[in-house]
PDB file of N, CA and C in Angstrom:
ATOM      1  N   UNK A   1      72.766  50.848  26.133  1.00  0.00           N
ATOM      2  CA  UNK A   1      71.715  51.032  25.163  1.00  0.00           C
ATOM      3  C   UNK A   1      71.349  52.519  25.149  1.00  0.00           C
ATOM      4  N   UNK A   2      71.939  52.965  24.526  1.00  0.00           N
ATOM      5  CA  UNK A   2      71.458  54.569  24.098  1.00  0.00           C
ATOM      6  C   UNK A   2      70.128  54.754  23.443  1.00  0.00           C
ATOM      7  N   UNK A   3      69.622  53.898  22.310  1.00  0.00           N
ATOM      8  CA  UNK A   3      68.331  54.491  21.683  1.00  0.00           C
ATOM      9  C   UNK A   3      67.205  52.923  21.960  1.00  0.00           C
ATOM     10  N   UNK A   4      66.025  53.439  22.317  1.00  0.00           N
ATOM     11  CA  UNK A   4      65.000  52.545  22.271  1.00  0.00           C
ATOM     12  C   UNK A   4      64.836  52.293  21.011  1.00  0.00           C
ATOM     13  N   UNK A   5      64.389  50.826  20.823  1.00  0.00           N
ATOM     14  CA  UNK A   5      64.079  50.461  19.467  1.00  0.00           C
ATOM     15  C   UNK A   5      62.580  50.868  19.056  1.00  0.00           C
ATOM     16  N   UNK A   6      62.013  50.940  17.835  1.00  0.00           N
ATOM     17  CA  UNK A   6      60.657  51.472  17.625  1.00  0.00           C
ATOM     18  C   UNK A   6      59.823  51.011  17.765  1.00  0.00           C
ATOM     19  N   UNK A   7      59.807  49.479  18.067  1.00  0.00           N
ATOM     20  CA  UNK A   7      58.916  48.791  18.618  1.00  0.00           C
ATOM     21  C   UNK A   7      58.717  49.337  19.963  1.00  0.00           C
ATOM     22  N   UNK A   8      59.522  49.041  20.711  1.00  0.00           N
ATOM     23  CA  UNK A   8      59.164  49.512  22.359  1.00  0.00           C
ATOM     24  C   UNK A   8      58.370  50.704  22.227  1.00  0.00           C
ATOM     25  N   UNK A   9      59.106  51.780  21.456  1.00  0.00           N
ATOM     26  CA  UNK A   9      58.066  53.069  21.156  1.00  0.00           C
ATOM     27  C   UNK A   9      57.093  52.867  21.059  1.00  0.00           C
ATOM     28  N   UNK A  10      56.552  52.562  20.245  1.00  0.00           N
ATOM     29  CA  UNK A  10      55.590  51.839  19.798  1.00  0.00           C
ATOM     30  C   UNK A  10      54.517  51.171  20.423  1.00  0.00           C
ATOM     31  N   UNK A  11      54.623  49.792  20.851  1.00  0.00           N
ATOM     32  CA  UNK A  11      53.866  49.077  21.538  1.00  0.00           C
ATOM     33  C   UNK A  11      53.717  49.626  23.497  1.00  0.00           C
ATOM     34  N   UNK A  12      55.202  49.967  23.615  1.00  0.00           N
ATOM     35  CA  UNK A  12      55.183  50.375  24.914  1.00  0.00           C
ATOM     36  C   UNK A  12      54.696  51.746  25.892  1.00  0.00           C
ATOM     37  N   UNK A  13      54.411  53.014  24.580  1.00  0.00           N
ATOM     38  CA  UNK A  13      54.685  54.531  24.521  1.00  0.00           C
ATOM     39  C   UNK A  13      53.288  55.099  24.268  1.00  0.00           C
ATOM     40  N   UNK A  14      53.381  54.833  22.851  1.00  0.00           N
ATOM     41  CA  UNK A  14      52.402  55.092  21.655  1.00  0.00           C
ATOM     42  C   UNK A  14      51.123  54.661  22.325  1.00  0.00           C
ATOM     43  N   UNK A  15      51.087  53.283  21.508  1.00  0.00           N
ATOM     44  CA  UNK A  15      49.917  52.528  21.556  1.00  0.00           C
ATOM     45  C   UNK A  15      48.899  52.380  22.879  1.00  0.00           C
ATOM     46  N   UNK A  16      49.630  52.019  23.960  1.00  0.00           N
ATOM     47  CA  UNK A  16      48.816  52.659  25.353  1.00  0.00           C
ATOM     48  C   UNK A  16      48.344  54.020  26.024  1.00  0.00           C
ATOM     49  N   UNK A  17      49.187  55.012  25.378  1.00  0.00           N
ATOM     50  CA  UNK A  17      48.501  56.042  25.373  1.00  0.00           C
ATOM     51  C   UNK A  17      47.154  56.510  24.437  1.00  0.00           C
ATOM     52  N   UNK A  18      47.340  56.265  23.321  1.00  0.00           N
ATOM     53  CA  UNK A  18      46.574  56.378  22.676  1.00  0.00           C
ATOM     54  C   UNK A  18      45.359  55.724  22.443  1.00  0.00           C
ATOM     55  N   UNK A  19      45.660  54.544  23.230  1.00  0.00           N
ATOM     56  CA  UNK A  19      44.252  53.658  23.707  1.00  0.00           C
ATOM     57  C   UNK A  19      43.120  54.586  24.945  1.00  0.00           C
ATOM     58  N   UNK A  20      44.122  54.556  25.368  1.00  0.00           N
ATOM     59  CA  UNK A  20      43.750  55.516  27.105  1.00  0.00           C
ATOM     60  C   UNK A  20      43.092  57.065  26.377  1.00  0.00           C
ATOM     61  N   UNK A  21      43.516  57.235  25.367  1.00  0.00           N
ATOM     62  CA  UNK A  21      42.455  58.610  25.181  1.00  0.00           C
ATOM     63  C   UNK A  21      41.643  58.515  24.857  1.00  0.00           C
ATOM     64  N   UNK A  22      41.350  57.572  23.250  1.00  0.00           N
ATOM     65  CA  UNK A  22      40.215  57.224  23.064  1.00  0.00           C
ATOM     66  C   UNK A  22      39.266  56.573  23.633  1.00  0.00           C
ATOM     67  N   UNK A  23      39.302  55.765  24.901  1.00  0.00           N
ATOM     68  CA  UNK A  23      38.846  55.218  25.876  1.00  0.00           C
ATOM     69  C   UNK A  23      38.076  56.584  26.591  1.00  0.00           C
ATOM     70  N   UNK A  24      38.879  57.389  27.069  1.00  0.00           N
ATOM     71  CA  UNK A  24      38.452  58.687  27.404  1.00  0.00           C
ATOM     72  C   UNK A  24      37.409  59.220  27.076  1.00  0.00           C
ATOM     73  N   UNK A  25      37.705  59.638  25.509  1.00  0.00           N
ATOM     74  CA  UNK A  25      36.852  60.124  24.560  1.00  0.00           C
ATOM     75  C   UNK A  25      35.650  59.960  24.409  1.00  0.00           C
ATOM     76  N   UNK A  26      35.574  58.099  24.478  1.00  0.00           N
ATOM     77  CA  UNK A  26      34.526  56.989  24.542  1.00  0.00           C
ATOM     78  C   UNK A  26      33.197  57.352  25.997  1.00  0.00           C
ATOM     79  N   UNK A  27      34.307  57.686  26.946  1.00  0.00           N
ATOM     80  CA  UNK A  27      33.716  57.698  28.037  1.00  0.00           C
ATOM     81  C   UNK A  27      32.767  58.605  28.199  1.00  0.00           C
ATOM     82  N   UNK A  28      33.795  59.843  27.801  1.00  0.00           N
ATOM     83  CA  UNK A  28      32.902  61.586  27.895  1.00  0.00           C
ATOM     84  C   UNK A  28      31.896  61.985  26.739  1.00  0.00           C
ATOM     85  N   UNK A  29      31.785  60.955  25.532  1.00  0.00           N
ATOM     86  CA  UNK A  29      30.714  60.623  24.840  1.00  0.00           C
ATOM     87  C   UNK A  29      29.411  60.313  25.328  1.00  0.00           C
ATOM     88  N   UNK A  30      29.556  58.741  26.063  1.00  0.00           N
ATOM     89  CA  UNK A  30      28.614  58.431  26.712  1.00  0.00           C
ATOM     90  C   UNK A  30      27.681  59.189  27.762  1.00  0.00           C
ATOM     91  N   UNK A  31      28.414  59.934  28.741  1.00  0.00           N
ATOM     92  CA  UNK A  31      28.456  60.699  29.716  1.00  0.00           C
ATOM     93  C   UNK A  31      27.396  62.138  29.029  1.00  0.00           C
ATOM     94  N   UNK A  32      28.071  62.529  27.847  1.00  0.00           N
ATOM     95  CA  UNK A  32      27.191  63.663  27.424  1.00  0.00           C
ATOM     96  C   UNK A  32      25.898  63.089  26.636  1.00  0.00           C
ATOM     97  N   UNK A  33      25.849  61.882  26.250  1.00  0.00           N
ATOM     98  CA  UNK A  33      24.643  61.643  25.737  1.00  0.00           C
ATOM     99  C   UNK A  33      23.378  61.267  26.433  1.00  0.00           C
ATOM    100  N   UNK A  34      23.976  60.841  27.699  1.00  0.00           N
ATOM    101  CA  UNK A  34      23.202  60.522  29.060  1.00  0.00           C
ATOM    102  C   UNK A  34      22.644  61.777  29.583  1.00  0.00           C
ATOM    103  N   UNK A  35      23.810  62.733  29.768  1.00  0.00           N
ATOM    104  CA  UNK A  35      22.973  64.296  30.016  1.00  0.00           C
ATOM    105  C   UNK A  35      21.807  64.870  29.398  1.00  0.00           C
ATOM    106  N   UNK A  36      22.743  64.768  27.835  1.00  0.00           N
ATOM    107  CA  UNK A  36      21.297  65.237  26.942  1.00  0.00           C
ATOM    108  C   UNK A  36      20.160  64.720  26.892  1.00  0.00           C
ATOM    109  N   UNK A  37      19.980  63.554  26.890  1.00  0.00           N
ATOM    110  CA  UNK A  37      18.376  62.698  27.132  1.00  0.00           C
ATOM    111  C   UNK A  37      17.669  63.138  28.461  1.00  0.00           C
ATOM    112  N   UNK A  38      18.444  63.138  29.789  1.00  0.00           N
ATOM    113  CA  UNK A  38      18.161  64.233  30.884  1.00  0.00           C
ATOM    114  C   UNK A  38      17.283  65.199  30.552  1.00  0.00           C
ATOM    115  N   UNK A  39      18.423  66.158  29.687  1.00  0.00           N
ATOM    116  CA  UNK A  39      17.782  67.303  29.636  1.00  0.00           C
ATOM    117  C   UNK A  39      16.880  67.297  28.792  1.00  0.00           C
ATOM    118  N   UNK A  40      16.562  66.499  27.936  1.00  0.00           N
ATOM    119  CA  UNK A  40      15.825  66.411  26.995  1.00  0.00           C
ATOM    120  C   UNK A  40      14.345  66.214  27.663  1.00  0.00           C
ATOM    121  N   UNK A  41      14.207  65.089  28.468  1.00  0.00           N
ATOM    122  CA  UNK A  41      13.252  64.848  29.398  1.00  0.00           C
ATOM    123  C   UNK A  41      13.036  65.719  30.540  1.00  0.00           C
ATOM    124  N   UNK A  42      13.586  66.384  31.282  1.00  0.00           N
ATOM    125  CA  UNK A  42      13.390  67.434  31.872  1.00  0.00           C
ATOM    126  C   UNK A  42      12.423  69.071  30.879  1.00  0.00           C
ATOM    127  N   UNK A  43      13.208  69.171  29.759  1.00  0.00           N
ATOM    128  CA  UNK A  43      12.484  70.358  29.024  1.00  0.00           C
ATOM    129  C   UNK A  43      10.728  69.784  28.934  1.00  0.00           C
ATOM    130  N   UNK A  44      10.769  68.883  28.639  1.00  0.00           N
ATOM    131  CA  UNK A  44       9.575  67.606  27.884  1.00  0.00           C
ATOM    132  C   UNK A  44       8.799  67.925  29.185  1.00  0.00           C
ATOM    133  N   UNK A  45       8.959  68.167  30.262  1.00  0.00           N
ATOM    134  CA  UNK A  45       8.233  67.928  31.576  1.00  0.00           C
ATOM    135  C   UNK A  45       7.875  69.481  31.852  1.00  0.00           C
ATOM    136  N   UNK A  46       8.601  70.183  31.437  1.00  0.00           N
ATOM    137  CA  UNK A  46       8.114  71.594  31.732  1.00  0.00           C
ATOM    138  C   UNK A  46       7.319  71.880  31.037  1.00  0.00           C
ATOM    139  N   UNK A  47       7.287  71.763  29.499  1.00  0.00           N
ATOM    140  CA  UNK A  47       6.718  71.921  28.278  1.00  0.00           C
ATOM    141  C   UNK A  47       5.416  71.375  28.903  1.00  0.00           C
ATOM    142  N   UNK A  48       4.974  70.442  29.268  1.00  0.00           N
ATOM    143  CA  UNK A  48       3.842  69.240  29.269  1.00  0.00           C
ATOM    144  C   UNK A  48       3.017  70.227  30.334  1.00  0.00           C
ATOM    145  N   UNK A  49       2.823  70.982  31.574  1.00  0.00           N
ATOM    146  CA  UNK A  49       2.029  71.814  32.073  1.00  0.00           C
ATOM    147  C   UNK A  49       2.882  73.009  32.389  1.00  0.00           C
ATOM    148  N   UNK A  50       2.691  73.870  31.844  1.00  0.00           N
ATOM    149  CA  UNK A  50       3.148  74.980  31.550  1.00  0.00           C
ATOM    150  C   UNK A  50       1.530  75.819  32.571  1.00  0.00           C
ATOM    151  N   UNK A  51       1.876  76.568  33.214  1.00  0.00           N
ATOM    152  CA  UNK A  51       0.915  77.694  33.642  1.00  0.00           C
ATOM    153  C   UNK A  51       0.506  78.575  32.460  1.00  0.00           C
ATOM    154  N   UNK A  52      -0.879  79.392  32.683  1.00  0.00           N
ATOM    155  CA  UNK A  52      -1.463  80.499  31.849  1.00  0.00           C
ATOM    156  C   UNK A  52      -0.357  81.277  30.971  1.00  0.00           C
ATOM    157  N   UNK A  53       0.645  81.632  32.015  1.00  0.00           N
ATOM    158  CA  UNK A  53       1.408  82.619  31.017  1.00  0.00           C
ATOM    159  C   UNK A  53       2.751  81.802  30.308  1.00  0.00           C
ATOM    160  N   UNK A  54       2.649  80.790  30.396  1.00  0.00           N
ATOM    161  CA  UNK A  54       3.667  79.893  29.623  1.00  0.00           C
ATOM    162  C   UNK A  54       4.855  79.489  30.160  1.00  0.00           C
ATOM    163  N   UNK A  55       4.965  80.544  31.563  1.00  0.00           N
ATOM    164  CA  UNK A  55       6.308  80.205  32.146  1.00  0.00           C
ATOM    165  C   UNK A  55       5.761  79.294  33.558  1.00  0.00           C
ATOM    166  N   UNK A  56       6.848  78.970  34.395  1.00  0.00           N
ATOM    167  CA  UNK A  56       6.727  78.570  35.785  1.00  0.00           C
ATOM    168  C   UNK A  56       6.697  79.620  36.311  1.00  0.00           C
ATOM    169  N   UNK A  57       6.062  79.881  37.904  1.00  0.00           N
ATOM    170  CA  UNK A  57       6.376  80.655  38.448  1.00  0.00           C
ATOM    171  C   UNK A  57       5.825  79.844  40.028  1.00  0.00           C
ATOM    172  N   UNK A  58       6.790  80.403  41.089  1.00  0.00           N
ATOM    173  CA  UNK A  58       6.378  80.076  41.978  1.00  0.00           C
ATOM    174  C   UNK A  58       5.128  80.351  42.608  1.00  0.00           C
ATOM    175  N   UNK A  59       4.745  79.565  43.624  1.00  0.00           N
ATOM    176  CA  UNK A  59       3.075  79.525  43.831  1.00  0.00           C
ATOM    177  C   UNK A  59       3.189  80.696  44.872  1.00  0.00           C
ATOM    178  N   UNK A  60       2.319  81.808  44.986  1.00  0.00           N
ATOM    179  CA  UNK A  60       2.000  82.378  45.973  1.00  0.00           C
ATOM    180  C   UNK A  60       1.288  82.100  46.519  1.00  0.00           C
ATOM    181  N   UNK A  61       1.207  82.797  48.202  1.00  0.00           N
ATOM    182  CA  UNK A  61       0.253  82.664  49.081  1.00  0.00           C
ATOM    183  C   UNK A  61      -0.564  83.740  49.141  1.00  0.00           C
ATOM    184  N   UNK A  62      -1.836  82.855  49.606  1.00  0.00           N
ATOM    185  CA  UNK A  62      -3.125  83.705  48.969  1.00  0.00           C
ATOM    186  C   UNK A  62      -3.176  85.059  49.987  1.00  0.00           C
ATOM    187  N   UNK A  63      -3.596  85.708  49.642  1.00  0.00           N
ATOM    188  CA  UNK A  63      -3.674  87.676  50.324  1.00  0.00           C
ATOM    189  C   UNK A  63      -4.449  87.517  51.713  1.00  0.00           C
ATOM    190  N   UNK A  64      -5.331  86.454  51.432  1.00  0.00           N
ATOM    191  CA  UNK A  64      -6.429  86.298  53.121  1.00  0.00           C
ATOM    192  C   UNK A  64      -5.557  85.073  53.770  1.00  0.00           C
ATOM    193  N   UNK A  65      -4.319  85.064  54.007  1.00  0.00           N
ATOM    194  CA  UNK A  65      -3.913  83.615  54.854  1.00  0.00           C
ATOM    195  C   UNK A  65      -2.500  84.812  55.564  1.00  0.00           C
ATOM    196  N   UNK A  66      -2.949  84.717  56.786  1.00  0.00           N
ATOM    197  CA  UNK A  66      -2.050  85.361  57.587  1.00  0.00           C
ATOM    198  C   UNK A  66      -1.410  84.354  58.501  1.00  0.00           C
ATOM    199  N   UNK A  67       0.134  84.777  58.972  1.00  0.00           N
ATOM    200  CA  UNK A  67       0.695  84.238  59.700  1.00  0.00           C
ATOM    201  C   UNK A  67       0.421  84.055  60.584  1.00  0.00           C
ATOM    202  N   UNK A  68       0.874  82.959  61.053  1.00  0.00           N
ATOM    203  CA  UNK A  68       0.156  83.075  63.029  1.00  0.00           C
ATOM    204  C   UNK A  68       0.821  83.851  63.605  1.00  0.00           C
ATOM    205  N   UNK A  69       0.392  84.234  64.970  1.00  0.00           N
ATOM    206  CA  UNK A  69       1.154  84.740  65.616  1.00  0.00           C
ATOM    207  C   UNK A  69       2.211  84.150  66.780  1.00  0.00           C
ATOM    208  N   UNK A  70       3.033  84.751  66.618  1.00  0.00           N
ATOM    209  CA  UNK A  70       3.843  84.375  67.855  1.00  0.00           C
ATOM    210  C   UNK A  70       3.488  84.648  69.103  1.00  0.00           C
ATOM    211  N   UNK A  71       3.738  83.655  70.132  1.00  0.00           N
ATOM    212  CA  UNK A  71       3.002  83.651  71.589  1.00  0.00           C
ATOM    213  C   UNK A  71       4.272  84.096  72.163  1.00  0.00           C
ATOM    214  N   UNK A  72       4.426  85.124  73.070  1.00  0.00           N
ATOM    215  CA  UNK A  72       5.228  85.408  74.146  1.00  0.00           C
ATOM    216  C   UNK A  72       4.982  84.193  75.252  1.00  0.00           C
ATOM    217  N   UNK A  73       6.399  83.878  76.057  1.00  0.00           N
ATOM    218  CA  UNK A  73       6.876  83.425  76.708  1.00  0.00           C
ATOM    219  C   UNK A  73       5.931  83.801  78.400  1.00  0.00           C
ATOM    220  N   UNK A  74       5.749  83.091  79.209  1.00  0.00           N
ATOM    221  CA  UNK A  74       5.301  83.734  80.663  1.00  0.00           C
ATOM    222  C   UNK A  74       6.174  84.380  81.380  1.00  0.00           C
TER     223      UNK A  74
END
């Protein structure tokens, strides 16, 4: 048998590959729409208390709170 017939192509070649991508496709769809609602809800949470100047910023420590000190050893 020198040449496959076009069916085999076909049903055997073709068609399962081309299932398997769009399956793929399907997948990495879902996957990014799940992210985006994420991020969507994440922005939504920053937005919602925002500090004075509109951004985040980390909290400092206040100017009168000093470190303890370290105790030497006897």
């Amino acid at each position: 048998m020198r040449e496959l017939p076009g069916y085999v192509l076909f049903a055997g070649i073709f068609l399962p590959v081309t299932l398997l991508l769009l399956l793929l496709i399907a997948y990495f769809m879902i996957k990014l729409s799940e992210v985006n609602e994420e991020l969507a809800m994440a922005e939504d949470a920053r937005s919602a208390l925002p500090n004075h100047h509109g951004q985040w910023q980390k909290p400092r420590r206040s100017q009168n709170h000093k470190k303890p000190q370290e105790r030497k050893g006897i």
